[in-house]
PDB file of N, CA and C in Angstrom:
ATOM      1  N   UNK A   1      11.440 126.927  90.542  1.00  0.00           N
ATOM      2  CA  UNK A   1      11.849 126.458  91.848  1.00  0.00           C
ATOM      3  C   UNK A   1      12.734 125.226  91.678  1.00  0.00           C
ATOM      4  N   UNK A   2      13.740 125.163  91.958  1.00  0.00           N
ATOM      5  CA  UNK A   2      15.108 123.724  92.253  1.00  0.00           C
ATOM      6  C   UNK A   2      14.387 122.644  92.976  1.00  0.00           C
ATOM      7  N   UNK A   3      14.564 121.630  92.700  1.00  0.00           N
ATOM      8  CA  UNK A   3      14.357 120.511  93.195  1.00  0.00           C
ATOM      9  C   UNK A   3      15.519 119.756  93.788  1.00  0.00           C
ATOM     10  N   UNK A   4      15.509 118.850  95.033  1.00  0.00           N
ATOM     11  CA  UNK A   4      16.956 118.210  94.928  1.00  0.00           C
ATOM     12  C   UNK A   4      17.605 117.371  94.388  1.00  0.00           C
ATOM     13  N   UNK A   5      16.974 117.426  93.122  1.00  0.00           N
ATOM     14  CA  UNK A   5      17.782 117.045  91.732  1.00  0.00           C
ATOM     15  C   UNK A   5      18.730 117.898  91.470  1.00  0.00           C
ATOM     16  N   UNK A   6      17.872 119.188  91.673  1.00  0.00           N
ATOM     17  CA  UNK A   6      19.041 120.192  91.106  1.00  0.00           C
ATOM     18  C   UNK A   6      20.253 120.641  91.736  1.00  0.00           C
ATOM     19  N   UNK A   7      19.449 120.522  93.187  1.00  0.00           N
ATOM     20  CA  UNK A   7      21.145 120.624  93.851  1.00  0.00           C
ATOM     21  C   UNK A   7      22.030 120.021  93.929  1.00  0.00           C
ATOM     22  N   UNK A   8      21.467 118.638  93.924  1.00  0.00           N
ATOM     23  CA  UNK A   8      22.684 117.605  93.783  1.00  0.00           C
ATOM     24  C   UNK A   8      23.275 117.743  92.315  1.00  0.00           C
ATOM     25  N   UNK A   9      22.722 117.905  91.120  1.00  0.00           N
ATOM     26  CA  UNK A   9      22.994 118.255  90.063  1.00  0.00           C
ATOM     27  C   UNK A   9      24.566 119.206  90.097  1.00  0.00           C
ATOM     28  N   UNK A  10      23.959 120.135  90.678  1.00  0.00           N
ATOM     29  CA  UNK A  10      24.649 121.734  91.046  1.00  0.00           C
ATOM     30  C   UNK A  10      26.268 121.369  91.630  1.00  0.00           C
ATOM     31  N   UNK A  11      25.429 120.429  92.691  1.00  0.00           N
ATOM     32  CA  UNK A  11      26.769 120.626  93.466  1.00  0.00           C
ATOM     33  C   UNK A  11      27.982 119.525  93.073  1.00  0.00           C
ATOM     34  N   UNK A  12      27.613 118.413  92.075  1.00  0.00           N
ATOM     35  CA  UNK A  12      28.412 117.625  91.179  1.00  0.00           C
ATOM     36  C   UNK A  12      28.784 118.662  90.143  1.00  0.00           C
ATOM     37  N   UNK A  13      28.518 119.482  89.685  1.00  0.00           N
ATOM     38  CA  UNK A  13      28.819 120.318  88.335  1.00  0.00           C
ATOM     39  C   UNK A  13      30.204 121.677  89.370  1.00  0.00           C
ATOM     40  N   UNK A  14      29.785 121.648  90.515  1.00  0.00           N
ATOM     41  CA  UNK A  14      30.940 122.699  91.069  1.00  0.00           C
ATOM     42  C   UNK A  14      31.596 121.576  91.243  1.00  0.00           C
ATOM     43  N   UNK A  15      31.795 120.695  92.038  1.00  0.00           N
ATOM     44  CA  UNK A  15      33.042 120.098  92.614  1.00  0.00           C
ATOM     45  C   UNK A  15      33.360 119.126  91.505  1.00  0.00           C
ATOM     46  N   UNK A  16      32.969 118.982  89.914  1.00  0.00           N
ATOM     47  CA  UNK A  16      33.966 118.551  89.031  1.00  0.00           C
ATOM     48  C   UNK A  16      34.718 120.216  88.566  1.00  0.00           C
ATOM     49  N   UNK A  17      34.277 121.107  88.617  1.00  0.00           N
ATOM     50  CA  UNK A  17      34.638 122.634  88.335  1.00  0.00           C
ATOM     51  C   UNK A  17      36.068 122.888  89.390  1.00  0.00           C
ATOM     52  N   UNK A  18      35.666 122.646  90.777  1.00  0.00           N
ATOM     53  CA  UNK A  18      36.104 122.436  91.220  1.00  0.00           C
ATOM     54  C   UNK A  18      38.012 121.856  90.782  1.00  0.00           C
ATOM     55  N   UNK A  19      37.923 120.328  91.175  1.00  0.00           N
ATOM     56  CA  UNK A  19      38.736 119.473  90.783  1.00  0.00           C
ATOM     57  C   UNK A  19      39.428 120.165  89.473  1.00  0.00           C
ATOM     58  N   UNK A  20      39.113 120.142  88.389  1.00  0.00           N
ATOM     59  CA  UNK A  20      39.583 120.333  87.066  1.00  0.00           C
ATOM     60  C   UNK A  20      40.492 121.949  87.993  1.00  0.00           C
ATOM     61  N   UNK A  21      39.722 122.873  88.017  1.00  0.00           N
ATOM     62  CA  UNK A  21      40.282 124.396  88.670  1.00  0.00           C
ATOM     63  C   UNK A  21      42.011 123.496  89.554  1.00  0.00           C
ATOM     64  N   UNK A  22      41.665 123.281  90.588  1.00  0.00           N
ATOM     65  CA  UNK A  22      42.748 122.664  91.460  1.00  0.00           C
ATOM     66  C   UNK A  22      43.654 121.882  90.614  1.00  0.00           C
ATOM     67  N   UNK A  23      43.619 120.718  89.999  1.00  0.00           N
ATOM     68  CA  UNK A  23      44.520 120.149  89.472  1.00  0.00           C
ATOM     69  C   UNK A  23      45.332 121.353  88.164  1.00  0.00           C
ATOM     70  N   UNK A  24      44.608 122.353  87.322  1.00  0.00           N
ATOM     71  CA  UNK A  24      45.029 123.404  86.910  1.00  0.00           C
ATOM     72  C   UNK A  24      46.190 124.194  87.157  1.00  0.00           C
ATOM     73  N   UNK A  25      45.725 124.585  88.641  1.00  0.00           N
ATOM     74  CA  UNK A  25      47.038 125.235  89.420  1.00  0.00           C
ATOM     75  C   UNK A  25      47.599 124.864  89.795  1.00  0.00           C
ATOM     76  N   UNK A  26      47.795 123.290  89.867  1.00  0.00           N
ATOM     77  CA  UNK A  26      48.992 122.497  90.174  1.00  0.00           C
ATOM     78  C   UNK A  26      50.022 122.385  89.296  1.00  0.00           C
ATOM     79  N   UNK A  27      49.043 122.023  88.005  1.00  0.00           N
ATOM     80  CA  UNK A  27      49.997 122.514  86.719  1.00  0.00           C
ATOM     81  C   UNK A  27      50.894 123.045  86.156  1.00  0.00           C
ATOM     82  N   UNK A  28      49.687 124.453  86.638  1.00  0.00           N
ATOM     83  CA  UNK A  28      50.304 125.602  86.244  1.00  0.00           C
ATOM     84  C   UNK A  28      51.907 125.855  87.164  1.00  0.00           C
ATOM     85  N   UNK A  29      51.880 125.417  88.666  1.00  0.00           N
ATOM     86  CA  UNK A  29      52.982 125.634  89.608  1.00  0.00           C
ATOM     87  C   UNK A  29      53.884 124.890  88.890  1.00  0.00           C
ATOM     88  N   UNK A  30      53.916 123.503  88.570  1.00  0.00           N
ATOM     89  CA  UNK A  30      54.728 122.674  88.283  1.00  0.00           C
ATOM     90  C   UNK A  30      55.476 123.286  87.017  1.00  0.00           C
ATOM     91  N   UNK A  31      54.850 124.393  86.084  1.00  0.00           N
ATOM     92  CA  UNK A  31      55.231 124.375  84.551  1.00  0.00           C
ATOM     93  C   UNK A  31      56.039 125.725  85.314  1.00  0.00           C
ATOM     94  N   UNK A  32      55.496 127.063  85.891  1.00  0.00           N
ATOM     95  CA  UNK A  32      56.194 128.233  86.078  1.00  0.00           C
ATOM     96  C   UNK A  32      57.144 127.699  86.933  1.00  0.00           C
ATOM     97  N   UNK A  33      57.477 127.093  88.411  1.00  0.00           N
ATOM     98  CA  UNK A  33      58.250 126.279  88.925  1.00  0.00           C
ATOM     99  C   UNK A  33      59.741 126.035  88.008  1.00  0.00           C
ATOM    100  N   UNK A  34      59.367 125.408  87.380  1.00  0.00           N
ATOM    101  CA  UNK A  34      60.074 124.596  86.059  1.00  0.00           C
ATOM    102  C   UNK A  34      60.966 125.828  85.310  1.00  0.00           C
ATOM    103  N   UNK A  35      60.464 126.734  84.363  1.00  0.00           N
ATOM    104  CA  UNK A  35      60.752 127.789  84.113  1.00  0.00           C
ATOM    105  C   UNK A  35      61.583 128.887  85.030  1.00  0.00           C
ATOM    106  N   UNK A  36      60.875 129.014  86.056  1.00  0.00           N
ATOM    107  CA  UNK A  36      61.955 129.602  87.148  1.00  0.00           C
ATOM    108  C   UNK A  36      62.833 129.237  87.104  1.00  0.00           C
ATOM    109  N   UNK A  37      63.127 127.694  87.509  1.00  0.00           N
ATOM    110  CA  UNK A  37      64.728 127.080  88.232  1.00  0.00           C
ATOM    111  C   UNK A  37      65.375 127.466  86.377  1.00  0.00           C
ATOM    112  N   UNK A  38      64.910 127.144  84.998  1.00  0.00           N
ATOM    113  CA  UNK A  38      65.636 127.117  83.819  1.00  0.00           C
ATOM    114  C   UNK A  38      66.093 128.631  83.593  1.00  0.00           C
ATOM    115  N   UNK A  39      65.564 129.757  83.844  1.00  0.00           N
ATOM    116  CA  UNK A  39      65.834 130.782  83.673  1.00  0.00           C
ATOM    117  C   UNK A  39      66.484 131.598  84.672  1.00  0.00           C
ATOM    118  N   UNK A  40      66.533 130.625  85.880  1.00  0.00           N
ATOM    119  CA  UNK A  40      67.872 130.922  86.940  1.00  0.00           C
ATOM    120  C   UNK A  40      69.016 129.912  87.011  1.00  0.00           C
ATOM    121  N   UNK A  41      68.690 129.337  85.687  1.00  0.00           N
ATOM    122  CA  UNK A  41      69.906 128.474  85.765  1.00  0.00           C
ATOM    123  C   UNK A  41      71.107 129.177  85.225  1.00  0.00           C
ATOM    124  N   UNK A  42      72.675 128.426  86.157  1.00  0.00           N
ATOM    125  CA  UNK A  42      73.648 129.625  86.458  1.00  0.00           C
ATOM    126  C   UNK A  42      74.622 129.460  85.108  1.00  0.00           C
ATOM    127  N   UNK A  43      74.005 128.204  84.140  1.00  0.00           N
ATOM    128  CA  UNK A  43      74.394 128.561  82.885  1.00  0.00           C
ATOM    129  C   UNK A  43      73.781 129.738  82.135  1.00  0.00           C
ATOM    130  N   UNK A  44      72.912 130.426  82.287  1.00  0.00           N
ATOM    131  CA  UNK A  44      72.263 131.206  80.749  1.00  0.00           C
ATOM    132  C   UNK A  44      71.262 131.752  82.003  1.00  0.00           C
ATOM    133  N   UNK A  45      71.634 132.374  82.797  1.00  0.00           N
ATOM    134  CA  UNK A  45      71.157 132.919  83.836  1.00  0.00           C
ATOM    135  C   UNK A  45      70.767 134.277  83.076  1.00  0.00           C
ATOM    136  N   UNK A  46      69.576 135.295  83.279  1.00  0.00           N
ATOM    137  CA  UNK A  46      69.276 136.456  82.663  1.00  0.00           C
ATOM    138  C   UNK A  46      69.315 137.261  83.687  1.00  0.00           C
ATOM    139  N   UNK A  47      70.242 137.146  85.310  1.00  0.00           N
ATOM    140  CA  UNK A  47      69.962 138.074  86.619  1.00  0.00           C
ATOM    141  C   UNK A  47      69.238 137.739  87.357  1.00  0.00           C
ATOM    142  N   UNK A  48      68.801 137.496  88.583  1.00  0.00           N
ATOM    143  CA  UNK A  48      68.205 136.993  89.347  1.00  0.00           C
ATOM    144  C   UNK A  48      66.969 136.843  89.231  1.00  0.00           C
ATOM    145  N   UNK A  49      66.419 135.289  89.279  1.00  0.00           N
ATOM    146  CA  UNK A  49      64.999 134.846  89.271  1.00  0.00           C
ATOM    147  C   UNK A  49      64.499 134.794  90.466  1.00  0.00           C
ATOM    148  N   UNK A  50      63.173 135.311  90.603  1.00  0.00           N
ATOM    149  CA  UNK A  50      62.614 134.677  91.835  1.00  0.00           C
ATOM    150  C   UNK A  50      61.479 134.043  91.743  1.00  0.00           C
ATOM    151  N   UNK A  51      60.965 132.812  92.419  1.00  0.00           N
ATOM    152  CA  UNK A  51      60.003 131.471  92.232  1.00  0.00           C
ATOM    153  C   UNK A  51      59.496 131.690  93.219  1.00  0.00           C
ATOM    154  N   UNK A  52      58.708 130.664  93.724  1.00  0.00           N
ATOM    155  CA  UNK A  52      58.000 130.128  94.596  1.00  0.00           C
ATOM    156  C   UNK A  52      59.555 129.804  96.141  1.00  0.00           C
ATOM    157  N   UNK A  53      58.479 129.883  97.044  1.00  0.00           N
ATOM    158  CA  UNK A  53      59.406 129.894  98.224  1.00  0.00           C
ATOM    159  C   UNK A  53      58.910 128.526  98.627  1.00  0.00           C
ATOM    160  N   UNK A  54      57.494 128.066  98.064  1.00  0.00           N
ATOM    161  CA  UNK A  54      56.455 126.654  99.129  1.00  0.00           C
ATOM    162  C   UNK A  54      55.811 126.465  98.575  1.00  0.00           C
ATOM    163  N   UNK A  55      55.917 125.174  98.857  1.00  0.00           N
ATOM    164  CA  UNK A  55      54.774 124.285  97.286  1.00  0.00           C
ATOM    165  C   UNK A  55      53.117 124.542  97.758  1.00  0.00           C
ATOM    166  N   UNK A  56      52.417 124.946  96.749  1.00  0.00           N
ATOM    167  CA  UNK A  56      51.583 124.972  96.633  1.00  0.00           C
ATOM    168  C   UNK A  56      50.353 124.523  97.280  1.00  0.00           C
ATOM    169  N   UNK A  57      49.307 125.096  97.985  1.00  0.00           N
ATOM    170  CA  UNK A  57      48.187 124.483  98.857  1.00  0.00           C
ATOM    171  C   UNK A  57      46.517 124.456  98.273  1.00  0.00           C
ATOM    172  N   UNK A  58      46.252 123.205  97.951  1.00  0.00           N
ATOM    173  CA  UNK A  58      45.232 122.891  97.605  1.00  0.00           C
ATOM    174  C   UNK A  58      44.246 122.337  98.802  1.00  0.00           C
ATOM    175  N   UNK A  59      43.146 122.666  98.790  1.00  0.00           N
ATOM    176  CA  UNK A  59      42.069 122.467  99.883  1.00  0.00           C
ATOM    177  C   UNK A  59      41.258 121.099  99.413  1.00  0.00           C
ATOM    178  N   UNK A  60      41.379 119.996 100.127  1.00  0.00           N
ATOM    179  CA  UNK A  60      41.116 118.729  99.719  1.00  0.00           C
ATOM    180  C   UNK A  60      39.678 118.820  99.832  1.00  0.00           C
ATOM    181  N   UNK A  61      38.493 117.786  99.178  1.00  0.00           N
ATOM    182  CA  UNK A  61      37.266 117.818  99.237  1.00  0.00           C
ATOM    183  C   UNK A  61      37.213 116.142  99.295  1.00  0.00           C
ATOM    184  N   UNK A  62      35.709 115.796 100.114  1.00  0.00           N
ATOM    185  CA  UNK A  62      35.955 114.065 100.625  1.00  0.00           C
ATOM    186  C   UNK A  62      35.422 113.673  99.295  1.00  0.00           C
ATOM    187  N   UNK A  63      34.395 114.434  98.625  1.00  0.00           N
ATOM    188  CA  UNK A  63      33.806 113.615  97.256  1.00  0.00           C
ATOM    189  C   UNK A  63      34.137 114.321  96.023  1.00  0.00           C
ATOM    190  N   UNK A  64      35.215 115.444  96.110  1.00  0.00           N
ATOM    191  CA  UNK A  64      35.727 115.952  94.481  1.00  0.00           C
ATOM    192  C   UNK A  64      36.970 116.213  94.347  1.00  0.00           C
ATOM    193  N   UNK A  65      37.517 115.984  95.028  1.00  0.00           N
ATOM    194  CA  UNK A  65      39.450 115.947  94.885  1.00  0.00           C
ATOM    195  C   UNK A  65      39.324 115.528  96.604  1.00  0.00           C
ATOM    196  N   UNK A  66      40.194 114.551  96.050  1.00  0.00           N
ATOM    197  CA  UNK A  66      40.724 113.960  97.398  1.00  0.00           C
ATOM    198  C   UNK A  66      42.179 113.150  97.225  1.00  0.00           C
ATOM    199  N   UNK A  67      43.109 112.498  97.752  1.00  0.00           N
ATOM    200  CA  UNK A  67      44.402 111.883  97.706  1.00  0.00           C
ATOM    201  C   UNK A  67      45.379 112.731  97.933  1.00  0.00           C
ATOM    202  N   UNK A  68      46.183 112.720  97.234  1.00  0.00           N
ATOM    203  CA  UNK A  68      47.656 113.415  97.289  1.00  0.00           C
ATOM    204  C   UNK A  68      47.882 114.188  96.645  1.00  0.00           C
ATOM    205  N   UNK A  69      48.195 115.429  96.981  1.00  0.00           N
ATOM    206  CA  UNK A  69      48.399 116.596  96.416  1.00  0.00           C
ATOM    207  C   UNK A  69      49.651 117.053  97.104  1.00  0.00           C
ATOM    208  N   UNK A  70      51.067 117.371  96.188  1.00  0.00           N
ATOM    209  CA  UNK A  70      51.593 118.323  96.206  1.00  0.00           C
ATOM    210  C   UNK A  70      52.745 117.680  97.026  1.00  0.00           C
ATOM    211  N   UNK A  71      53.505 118.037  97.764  1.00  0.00           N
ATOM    212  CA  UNK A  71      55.105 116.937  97.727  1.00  0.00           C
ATOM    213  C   UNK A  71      55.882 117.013  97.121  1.00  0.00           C
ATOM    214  N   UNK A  72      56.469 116.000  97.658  1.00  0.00           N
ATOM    215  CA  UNK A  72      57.425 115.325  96.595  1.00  0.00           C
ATOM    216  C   UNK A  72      57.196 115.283  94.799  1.00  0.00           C
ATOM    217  N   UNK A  73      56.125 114.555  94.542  1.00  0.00           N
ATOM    218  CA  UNK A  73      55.413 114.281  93.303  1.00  0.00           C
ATOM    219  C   UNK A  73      55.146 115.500  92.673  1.00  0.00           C
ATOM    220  N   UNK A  74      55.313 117.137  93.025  1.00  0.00           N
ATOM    221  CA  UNK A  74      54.936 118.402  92.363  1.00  0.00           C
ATOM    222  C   UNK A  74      56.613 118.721  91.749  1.00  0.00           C
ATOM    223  N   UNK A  75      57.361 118.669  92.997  1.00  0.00           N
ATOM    224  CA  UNK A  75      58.771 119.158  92.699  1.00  0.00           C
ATOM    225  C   UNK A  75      59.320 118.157  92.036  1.00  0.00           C
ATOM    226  N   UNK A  76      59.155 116.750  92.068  1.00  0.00           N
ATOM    227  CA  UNK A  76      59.764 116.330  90.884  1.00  0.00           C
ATOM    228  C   UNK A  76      59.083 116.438  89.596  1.00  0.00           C
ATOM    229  N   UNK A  77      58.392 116.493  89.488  1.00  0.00           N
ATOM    230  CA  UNK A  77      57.474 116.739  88.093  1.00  0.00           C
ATOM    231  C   UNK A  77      58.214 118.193  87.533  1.00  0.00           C
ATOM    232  N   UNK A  78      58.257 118.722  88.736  1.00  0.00           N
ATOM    233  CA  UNK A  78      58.751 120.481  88.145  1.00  0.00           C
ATOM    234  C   UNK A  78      60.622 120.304  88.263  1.00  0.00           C
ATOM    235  N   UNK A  79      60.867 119.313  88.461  1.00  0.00           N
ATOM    236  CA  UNK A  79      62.580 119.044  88.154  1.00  0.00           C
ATOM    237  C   UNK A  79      62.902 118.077  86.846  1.00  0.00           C
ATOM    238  N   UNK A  80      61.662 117.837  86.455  1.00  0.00           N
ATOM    239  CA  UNK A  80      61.804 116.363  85.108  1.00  0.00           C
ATOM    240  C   UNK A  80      61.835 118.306  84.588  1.00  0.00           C
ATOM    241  N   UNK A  81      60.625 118.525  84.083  1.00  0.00           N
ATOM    242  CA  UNK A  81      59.968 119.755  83.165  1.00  0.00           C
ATOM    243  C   UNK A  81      61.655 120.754  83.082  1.00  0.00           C
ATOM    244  N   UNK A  82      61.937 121.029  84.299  1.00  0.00           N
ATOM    245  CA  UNK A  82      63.450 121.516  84.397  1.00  0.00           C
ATOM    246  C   UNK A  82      64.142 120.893  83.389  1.00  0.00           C
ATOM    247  N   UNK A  83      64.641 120.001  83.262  1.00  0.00           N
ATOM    248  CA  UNK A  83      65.719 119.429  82.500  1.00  0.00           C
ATOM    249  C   UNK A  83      64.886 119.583  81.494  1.00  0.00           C
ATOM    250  N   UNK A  84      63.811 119.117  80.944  1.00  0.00           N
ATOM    251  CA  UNK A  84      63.808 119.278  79.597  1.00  0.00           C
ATOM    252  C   UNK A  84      63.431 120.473  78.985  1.00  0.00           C
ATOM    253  N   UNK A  85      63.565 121.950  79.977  1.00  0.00           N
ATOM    254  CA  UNK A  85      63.561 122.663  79.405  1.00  0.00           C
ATOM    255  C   UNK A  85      65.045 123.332  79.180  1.00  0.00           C
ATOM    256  N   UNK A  86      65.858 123.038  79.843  1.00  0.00           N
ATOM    257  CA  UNK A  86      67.491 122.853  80.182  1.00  0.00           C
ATOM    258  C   UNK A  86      68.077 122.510  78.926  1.00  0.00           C
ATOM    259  N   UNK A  87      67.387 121.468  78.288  1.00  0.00           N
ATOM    260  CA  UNK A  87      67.930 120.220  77.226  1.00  0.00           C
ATOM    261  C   UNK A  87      67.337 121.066  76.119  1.00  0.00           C
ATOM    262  N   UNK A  88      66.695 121.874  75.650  1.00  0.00           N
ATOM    263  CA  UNK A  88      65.814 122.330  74.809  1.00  0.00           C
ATOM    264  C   UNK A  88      66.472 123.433  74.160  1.00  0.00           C
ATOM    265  N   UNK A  89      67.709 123.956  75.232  1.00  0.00           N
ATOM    266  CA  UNK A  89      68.169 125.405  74.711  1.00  0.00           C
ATOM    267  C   UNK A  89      68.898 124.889  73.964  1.00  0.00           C
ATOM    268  N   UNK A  90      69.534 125.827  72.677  1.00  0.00           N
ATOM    269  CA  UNK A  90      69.922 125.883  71.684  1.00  0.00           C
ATOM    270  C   UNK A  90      71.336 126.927  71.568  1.00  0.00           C
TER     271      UNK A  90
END
């Protein structure tokens, strides 16, 4: 039988599961993002790419991800990652 040790236990062990998961797919948007715009770039273009149409939606939590998510701060992260994957070709 659980005690409410355990749930509170439980429910700190999902919403760091949580958090880590979410910041993941932010990542992950920012890195494929990135890749998109380089492999539709109209130098060394391989035929039409298609990306993301809208940045990404993460569901905020008050005690396991909370602040700022996604903006400005995603697309430039995924326009730095751009250039240096831009800068990389050979």
């Amino acid at each position: 039988m659980a005690t409410i040790d355990d749930l509170i236990d439980g429910r700190a062990a999902a919403g760091a599961a949580y958090s880590a998961a979410a910041q993941a797919y932010l990542a992950a948007w920012v890195e494929l993002h990135a890749y998109d715009m380089a492999v539709g770039n109209a130098a060394f273009a391989q035929g039409e790419q298609n990306g993301f149409n809208e940045l990404p939606v993460v569901l905020l939590h008050p005690a396991f991800l909370h602040g700022s998510f996604g903006g400005t701060a995603l697309v430039d992260a995924a326009n730095a990652r751009n250039v240096a994957l831009i800068r990389s070709v050979s």
